[in-house]
N, C-alpha and C. Protein backbone atom coordinates (compact mmCIF):
# COMPACT_ATOMS: atom_id res chain seq x y z
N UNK A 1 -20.41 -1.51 -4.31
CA UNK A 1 -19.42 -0.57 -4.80
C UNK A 1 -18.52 -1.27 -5.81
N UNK A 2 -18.37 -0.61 -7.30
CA UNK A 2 -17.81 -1.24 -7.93
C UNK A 2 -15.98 -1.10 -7.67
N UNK A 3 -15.15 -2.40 -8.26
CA UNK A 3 -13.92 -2.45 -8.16
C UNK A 3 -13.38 -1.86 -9.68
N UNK A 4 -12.73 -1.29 -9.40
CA UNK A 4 -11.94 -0.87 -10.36
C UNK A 4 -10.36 -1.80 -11.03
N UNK A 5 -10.53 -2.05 -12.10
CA UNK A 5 -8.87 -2.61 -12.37
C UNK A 5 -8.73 -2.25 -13.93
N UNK A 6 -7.21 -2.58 -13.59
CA UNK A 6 -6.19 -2.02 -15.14
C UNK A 6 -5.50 -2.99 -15.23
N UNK A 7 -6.05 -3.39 -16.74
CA UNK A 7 -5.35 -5.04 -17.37
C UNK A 7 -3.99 -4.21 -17.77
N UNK A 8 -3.94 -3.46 -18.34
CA UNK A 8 -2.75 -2.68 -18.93
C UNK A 8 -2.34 -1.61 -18.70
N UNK A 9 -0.72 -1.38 -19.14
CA UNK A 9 -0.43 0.18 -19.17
C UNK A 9 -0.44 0.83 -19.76
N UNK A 10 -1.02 0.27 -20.81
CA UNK A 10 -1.77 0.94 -22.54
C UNK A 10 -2.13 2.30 -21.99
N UNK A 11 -1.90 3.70 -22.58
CA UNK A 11 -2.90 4.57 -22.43
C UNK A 11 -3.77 5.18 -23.68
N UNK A 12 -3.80 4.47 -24.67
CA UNK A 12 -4.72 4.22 -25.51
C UNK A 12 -6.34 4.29 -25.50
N UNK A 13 -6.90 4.88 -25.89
CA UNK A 13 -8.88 5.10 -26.05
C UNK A 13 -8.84 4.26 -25.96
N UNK A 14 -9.78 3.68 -25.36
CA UNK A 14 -10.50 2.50 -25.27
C UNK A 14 -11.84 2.40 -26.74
N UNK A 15 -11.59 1.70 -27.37
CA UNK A 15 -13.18 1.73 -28.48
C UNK A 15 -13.61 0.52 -28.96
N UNK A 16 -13.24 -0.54 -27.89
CA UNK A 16 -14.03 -2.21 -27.79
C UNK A 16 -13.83 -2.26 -26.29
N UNK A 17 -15.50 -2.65 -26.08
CA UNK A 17 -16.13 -2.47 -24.64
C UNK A 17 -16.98 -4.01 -24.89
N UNK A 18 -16.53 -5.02 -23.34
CA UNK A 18 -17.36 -6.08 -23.21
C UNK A 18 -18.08 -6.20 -21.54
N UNK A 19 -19.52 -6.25 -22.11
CA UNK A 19 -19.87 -5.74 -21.08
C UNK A 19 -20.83 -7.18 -20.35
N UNK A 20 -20.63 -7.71 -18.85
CA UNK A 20 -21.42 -8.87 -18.56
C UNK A 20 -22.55 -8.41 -17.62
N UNK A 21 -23.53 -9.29 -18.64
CA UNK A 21 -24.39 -8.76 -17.50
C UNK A 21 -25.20 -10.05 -16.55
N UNK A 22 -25.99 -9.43 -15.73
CA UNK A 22 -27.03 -10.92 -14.81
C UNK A 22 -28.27 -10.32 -15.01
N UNK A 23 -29.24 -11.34 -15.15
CA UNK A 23 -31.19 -11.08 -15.05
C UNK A 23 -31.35 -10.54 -13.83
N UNK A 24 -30.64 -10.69 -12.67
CA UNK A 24 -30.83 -10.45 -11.55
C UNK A 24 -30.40 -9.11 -11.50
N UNK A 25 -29.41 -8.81 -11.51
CA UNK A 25 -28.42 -7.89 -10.82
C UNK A 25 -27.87 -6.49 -12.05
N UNK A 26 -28.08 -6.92 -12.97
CA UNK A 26 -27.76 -5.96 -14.25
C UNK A 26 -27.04 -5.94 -14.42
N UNK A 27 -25.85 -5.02 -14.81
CA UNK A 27 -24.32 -4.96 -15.00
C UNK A 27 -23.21 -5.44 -14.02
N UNK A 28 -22.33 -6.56 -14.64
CA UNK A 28 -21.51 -7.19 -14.00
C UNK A 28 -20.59 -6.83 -13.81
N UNK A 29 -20.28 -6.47 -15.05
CA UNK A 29 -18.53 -5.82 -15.32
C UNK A 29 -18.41 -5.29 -16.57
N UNK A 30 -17.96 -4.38 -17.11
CA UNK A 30 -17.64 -3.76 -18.44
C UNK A 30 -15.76 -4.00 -18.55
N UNK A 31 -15.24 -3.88 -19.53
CA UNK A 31 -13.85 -4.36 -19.76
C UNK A 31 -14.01 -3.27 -21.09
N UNK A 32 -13.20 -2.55 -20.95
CA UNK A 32 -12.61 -1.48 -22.00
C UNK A 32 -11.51 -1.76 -22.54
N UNK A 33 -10.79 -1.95 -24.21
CA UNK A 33 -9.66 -2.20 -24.51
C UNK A 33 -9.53 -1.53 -25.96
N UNK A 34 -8.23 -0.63 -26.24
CA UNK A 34 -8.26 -0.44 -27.37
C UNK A 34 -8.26 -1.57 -28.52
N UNK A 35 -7.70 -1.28 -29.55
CA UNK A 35 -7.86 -2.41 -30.92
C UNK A 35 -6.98 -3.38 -31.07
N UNK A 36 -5.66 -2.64 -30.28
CA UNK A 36 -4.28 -3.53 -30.28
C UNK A 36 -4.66 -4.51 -29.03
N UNK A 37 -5.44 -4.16 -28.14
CA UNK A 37 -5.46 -4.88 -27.02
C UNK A 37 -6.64 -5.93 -26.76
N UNK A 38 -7.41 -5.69 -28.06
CA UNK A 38 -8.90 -6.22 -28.07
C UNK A 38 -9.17 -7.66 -27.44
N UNK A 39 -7.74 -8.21 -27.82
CA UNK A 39 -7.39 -9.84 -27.41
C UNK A 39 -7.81 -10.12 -25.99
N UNK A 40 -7.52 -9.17 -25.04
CA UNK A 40 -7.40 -9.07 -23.89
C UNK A 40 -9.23 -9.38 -23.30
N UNK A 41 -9.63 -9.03 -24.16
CA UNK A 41 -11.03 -8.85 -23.57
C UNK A 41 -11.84 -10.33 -24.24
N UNK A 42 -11.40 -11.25 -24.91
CA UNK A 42 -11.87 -12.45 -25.11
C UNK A 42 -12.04 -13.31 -24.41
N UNK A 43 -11.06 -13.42 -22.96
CA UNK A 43 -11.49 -14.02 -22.37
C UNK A 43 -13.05 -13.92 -21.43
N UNK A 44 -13.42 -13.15 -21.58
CA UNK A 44 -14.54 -11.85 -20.92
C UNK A 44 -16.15 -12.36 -21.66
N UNK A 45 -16.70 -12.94 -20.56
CA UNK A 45 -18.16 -13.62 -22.03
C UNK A 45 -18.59 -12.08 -21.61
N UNK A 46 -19.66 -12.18 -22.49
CA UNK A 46 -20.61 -10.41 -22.51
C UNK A 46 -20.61 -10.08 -23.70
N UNK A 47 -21.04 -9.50 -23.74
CA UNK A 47 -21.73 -8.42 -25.08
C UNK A 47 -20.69 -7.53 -25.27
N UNK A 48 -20.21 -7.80 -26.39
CA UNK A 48 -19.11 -7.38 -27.41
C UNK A 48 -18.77 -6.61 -28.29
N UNK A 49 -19.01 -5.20 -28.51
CA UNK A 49 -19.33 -3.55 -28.94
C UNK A 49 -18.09 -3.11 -29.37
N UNK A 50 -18.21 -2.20 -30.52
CA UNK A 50 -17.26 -1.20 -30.72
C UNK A 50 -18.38 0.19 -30.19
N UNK A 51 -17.22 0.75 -30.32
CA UNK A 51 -17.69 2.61 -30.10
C UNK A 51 -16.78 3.55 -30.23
N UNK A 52 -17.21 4.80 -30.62
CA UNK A 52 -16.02 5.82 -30.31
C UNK A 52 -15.00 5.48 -29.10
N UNK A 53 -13.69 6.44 -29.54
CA UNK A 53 -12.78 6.34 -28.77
C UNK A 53 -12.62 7.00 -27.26
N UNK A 54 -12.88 6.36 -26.50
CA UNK A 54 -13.22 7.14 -25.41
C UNK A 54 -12.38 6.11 -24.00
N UNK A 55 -12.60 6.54 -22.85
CA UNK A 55 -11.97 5.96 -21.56
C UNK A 55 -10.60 5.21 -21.99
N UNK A 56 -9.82 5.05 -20.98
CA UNK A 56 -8.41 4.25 -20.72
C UNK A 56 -8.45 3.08 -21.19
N UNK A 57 -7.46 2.59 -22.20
CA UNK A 57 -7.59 0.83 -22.55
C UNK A 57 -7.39 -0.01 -21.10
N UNK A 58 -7.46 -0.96 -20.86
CA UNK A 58 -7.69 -2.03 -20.45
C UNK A 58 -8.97 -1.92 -18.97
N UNK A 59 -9.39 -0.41 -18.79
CA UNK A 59 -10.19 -0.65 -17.75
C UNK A 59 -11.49 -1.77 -17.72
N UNK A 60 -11.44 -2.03 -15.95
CA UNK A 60 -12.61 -2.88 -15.86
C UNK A 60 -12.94 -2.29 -15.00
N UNK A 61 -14.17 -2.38 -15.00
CA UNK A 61 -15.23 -1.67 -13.56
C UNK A 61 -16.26 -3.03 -13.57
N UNK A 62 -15.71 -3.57 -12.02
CA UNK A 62 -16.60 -4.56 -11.97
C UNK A 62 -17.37 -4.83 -10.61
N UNK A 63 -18.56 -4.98 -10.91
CA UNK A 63 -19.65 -5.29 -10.04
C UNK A 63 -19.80 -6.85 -9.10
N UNK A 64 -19.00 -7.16 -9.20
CA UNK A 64 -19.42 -8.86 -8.94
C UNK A 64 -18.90 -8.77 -7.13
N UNK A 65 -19.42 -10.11 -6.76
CA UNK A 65 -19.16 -10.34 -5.54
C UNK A 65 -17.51 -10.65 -5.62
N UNK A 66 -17.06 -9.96 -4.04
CA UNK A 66 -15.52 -10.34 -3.64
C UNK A 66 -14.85 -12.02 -4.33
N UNK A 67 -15.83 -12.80 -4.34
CA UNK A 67 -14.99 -13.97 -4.63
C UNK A 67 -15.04 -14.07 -5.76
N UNK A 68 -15.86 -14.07 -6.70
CA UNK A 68 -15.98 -13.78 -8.58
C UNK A 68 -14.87 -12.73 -8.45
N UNK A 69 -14.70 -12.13 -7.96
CA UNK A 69 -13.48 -10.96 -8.48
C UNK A 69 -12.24 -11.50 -8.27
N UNK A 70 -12.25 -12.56 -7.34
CA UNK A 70 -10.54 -12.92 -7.06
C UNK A 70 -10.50 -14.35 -8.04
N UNK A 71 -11.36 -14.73 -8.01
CA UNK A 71 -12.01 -15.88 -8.93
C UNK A 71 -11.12 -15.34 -10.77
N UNK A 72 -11.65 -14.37 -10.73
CA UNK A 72 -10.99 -13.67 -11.78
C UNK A 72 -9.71 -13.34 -12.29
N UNK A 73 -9.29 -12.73 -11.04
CA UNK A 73 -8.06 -12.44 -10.80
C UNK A 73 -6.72 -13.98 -11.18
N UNK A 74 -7.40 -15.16 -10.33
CA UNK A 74 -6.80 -16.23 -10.45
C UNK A 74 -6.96 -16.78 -11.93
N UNK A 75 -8.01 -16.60 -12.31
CA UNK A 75 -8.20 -17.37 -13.98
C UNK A 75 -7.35 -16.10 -14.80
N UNK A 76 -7.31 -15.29 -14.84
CA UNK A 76 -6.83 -14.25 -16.06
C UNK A 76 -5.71 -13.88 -16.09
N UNK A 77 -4.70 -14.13 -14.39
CA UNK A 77 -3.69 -14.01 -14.62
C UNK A 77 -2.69 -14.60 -13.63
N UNK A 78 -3.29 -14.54 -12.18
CA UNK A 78 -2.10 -15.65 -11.29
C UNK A 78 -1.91 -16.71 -11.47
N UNK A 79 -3.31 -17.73 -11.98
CA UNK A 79 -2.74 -19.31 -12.23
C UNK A 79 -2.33 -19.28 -13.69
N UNK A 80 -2.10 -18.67 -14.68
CA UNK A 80 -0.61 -18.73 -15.85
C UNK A 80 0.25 -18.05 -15.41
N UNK A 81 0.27 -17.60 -13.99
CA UNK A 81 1.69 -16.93 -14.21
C UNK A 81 2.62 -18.24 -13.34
N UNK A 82 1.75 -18.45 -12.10
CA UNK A 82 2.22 -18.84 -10.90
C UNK A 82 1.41 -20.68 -11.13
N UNK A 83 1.17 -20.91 -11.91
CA UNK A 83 -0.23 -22.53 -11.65
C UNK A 83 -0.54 -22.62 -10.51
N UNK A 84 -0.78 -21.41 -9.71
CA UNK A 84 -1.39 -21.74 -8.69
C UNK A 84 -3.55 -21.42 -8.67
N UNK A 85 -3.84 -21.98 -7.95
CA UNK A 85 -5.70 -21.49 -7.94
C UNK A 85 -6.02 -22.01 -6.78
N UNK A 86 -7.44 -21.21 -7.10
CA UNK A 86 -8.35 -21.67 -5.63
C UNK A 86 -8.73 -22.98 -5.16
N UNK A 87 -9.07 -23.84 -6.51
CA UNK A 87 -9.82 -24.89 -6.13
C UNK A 87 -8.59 -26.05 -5.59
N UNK A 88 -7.45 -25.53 -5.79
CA UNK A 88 -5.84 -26.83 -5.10
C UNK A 88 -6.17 -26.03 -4.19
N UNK A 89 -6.76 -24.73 -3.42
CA UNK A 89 -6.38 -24.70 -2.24
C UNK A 89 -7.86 -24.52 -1.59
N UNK A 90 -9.09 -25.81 -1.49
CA UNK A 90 -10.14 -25.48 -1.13
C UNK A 90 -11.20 -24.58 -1.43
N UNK A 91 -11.07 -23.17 -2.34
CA UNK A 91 -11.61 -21.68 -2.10
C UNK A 91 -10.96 -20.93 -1.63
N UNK A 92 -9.83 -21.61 -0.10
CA UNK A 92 -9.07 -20.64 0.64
C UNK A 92 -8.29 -19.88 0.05
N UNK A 93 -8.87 -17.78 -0.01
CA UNK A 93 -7.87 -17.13 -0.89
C UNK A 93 -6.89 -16.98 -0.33
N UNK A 94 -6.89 -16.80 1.14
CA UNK A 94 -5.71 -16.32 1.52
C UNK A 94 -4.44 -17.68 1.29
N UNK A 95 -4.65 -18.72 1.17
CA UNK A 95 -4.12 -19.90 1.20
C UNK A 95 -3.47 -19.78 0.15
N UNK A 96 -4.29 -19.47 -1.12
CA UNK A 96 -3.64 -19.71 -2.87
C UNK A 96 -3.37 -18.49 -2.50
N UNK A 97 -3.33 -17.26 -2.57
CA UNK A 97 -2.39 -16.03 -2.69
C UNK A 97 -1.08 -16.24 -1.82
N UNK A 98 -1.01 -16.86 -0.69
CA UNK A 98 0.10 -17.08 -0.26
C UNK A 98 0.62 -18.05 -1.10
N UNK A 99 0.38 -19.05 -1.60
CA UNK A 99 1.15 -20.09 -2.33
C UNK A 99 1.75 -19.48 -3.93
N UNK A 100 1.11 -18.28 -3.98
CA UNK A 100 1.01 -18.11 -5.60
C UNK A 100 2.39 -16.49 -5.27
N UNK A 101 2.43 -16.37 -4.24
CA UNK A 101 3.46 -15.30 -3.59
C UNK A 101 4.63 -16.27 -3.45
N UNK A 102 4.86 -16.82 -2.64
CA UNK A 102 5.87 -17.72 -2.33
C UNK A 102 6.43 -18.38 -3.77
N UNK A 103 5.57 -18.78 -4.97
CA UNK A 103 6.00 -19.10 -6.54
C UNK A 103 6.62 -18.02 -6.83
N UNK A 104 6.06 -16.48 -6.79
CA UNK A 104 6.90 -15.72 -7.14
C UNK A 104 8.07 -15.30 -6.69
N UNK A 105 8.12 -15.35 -4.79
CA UNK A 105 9.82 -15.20 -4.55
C UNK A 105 10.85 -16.70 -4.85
N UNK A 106 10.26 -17.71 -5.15
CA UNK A 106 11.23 -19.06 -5.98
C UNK A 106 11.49 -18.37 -6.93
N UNK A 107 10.35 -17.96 -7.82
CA UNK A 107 10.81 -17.71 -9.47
C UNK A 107 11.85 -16.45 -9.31
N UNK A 108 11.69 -15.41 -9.07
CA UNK A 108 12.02 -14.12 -9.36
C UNK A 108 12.99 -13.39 -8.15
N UNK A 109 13.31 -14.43 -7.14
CA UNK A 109 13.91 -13.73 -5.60
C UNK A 109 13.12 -12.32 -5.11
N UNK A 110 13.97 -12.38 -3.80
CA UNK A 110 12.87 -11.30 -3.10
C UNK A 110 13.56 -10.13 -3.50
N UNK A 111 14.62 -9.99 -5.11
CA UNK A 111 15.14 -8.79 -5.06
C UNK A 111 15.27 -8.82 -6.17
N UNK A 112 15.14 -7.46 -7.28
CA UNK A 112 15.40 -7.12 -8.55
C UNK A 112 16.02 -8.48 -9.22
N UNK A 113 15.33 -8.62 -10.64
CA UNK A 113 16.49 -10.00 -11.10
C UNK A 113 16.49 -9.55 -12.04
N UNK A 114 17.80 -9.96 -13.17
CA UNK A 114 17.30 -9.47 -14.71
C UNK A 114 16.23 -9.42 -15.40
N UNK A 115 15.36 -9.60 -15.53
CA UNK A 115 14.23 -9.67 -15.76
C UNK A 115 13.34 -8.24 -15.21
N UNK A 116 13.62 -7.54 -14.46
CA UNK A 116 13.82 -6.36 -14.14
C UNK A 116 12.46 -6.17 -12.56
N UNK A 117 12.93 -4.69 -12.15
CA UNK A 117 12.12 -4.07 -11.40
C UNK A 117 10.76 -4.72 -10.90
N UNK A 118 9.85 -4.41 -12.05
CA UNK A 118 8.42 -4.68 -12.48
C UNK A 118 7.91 -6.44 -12.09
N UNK A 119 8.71 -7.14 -12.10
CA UNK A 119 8.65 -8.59 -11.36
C UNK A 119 8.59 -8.12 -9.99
N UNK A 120 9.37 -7.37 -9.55
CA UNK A 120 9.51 -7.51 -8.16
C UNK A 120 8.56 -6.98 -7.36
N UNK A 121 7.86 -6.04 -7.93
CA UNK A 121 6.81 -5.30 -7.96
C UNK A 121 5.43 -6.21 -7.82
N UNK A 122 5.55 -6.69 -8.56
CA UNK A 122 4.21 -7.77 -8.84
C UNK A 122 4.23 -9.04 -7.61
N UNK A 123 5.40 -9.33 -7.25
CA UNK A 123 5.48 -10.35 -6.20
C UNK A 123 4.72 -9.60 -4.92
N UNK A 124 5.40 -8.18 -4.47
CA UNK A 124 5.19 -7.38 -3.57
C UNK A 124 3.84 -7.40 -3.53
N UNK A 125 2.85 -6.74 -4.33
CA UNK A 125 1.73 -6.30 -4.50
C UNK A 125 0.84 -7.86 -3.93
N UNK A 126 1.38 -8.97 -4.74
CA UNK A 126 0.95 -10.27 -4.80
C UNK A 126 0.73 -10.48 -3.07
N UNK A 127 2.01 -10.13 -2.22
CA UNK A 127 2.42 -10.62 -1.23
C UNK A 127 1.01 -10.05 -0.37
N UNK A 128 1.28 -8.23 -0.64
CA UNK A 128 0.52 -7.97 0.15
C UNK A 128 -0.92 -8.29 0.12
N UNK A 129 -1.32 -8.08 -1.15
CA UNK A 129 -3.04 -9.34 -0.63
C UNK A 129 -3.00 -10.56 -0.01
N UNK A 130 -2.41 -11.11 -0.52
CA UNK A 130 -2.17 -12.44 0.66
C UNK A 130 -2.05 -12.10 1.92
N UNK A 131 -1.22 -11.25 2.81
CA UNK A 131 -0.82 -10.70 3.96
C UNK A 131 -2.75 -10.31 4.55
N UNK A 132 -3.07 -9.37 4.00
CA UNK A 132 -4.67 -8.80 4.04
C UNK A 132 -5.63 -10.04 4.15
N UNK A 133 -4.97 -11.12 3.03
CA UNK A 133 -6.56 -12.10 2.98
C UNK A 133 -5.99 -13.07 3.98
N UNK A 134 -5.02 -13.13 4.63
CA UNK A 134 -4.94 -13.68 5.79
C UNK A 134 -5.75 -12.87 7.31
N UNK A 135 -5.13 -11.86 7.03
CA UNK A 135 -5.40 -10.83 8.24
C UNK A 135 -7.23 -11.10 7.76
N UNK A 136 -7.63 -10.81 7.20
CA UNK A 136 -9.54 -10.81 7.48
C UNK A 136 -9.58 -12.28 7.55
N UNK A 137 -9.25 -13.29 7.15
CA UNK A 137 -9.47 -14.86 7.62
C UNK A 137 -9.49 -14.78 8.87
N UNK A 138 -8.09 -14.46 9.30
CA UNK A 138 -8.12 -14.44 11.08
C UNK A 138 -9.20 -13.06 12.01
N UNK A 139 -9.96 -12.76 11.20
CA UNK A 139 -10.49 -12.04 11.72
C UNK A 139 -9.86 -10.35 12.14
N UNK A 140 -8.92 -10.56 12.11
CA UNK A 140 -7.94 -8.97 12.15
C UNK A 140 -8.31 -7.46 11.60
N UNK A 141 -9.35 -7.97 10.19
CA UNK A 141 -9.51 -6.82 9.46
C UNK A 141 -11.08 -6.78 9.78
N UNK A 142 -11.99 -5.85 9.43
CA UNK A 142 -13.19 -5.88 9.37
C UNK A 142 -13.04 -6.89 7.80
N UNK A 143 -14.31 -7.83 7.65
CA UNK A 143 -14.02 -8.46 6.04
C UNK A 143 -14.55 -7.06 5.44
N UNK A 144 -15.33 -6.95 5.30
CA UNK A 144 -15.72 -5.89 4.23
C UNK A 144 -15.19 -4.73 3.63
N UNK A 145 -13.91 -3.92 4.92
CA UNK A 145 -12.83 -3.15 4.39
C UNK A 145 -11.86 -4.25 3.98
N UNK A 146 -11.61 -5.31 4.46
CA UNK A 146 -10.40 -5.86 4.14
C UNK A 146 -10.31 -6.54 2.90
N UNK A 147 -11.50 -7.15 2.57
CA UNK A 147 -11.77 -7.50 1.00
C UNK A 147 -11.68 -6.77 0.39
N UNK A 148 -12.18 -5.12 0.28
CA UNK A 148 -11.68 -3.83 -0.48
C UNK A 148 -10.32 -3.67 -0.69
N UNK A 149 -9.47 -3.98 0.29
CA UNK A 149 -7.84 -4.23 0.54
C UNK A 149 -7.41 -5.07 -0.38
N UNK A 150 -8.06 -6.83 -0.18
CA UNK A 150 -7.27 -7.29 -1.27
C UNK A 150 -7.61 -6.94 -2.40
N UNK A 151 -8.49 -6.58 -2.96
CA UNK A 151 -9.02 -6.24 -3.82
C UNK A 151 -8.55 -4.87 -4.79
N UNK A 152 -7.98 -4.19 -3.58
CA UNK A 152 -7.01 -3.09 -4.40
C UNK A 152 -5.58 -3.69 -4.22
N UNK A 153 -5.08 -4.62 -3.98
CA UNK A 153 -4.00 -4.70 -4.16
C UNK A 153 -3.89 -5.52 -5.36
N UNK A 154 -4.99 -6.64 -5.21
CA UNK A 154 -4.65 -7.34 -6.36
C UNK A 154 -4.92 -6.60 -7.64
N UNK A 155 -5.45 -5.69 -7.61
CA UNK A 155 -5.95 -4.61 -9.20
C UNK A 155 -4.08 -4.09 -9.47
N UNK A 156 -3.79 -3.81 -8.35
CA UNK A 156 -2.24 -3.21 -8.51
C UNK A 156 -1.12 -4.07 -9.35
N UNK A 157 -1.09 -4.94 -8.57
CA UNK A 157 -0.53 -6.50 -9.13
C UNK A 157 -1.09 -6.95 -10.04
N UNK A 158 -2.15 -6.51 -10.83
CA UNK A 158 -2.62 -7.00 -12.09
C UNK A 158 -2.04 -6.06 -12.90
N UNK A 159 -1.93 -4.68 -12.58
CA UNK A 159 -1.87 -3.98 -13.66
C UNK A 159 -0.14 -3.98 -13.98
N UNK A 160 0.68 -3.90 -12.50
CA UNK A 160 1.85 -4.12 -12.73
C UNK A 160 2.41 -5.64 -13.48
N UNK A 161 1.41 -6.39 -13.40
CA UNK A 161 1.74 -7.58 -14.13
C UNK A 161 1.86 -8.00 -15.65
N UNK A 162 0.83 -6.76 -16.37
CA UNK A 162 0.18 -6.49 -17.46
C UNK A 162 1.30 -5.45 -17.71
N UNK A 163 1.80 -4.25 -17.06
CA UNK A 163 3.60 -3.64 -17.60
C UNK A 163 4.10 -4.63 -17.93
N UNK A 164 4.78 -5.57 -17.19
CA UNK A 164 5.99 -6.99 -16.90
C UNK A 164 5.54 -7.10 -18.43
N UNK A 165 4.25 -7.85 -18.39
CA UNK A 165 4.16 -8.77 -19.99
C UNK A 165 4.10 -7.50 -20.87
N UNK A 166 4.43 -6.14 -21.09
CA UNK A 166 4.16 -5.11 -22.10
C UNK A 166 2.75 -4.93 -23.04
N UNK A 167 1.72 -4.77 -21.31
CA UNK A 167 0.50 -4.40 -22.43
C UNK A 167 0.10 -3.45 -21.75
């Protein structure tokens, strides 16, 4: 079942699409971004298309296994926000999402700061996957709903993260 995420709050056509694929498995992930946002999708190897203007800028619909997806998540946007990653914490996600949560209530407190709302938001969202990828570590969650869990939270916290920076 593919995951869904929103790099941005762009609501802009999307009409540059990068799409990854495997010999094995076929479509990996597609990444939709309008023209202003095209940047966004460089980090993204795949096959690299214009097209009519069509779907939401920054969507991704991605196919990959639970850990390529958080794998992702950590390269594209928690370890520049937070320097935190997987490999300082073993693989353990729930480990680096808690460490990369805890950076954000140092940086930003556990309450509105000038810097506004939308930080606080992003810590929250942050928190609660961590909270989830603990709970299925300890066995608490089924993994397979509970990876769906972090997995929508962290899409949340990406996209609210991608408001914060104004894309």
């Amino acid at each position: 079942m593919p995951v869904l995420r929103q790099l941005t709050a762009c609501s802009a056509p999307a009409t540059h699409v990068v799409e990854g694929r495997s010999r094995t498995t076929g479509l990996t992930y597609r990444v939709e971004t309008c023209a202003g946002h095209r940047w966004l999708a460089r980090q993204w190897p795949g096959r690299h298309t214009r097209r009519e203007p069509g779907g939401r800028c920054g969507t991704v619909t991605d196919h990959r296994a639970y850990t390529s997806v958080v794998r992702s998540h950590f390269d594209a946007w928690i370890r520049p926000l937070t320097t935190q990653d997987l490999d300082t914490h073993g693989g353990d996600v729930a480990a680096a999402l808690l460490a990369a949560h805890r950076w954000m209530r140092e940086e930003y407190g556990d309450h509105a700061t000038a810097r506004g709302d939308v930080w606080y938001a992003v810590g929250v969202a942050l928190g609660h996957a961590a909270g989830l990828a603990e709970a299925v570590a300890a066995g608490q969650l089924d993994q397979e709903d509970g990876e769906r869990q972090v997995l929508a939270a962290l899409s949340a916290a990406e996209t609210l993260h991608g408001a914060a920076c104004g894309r």
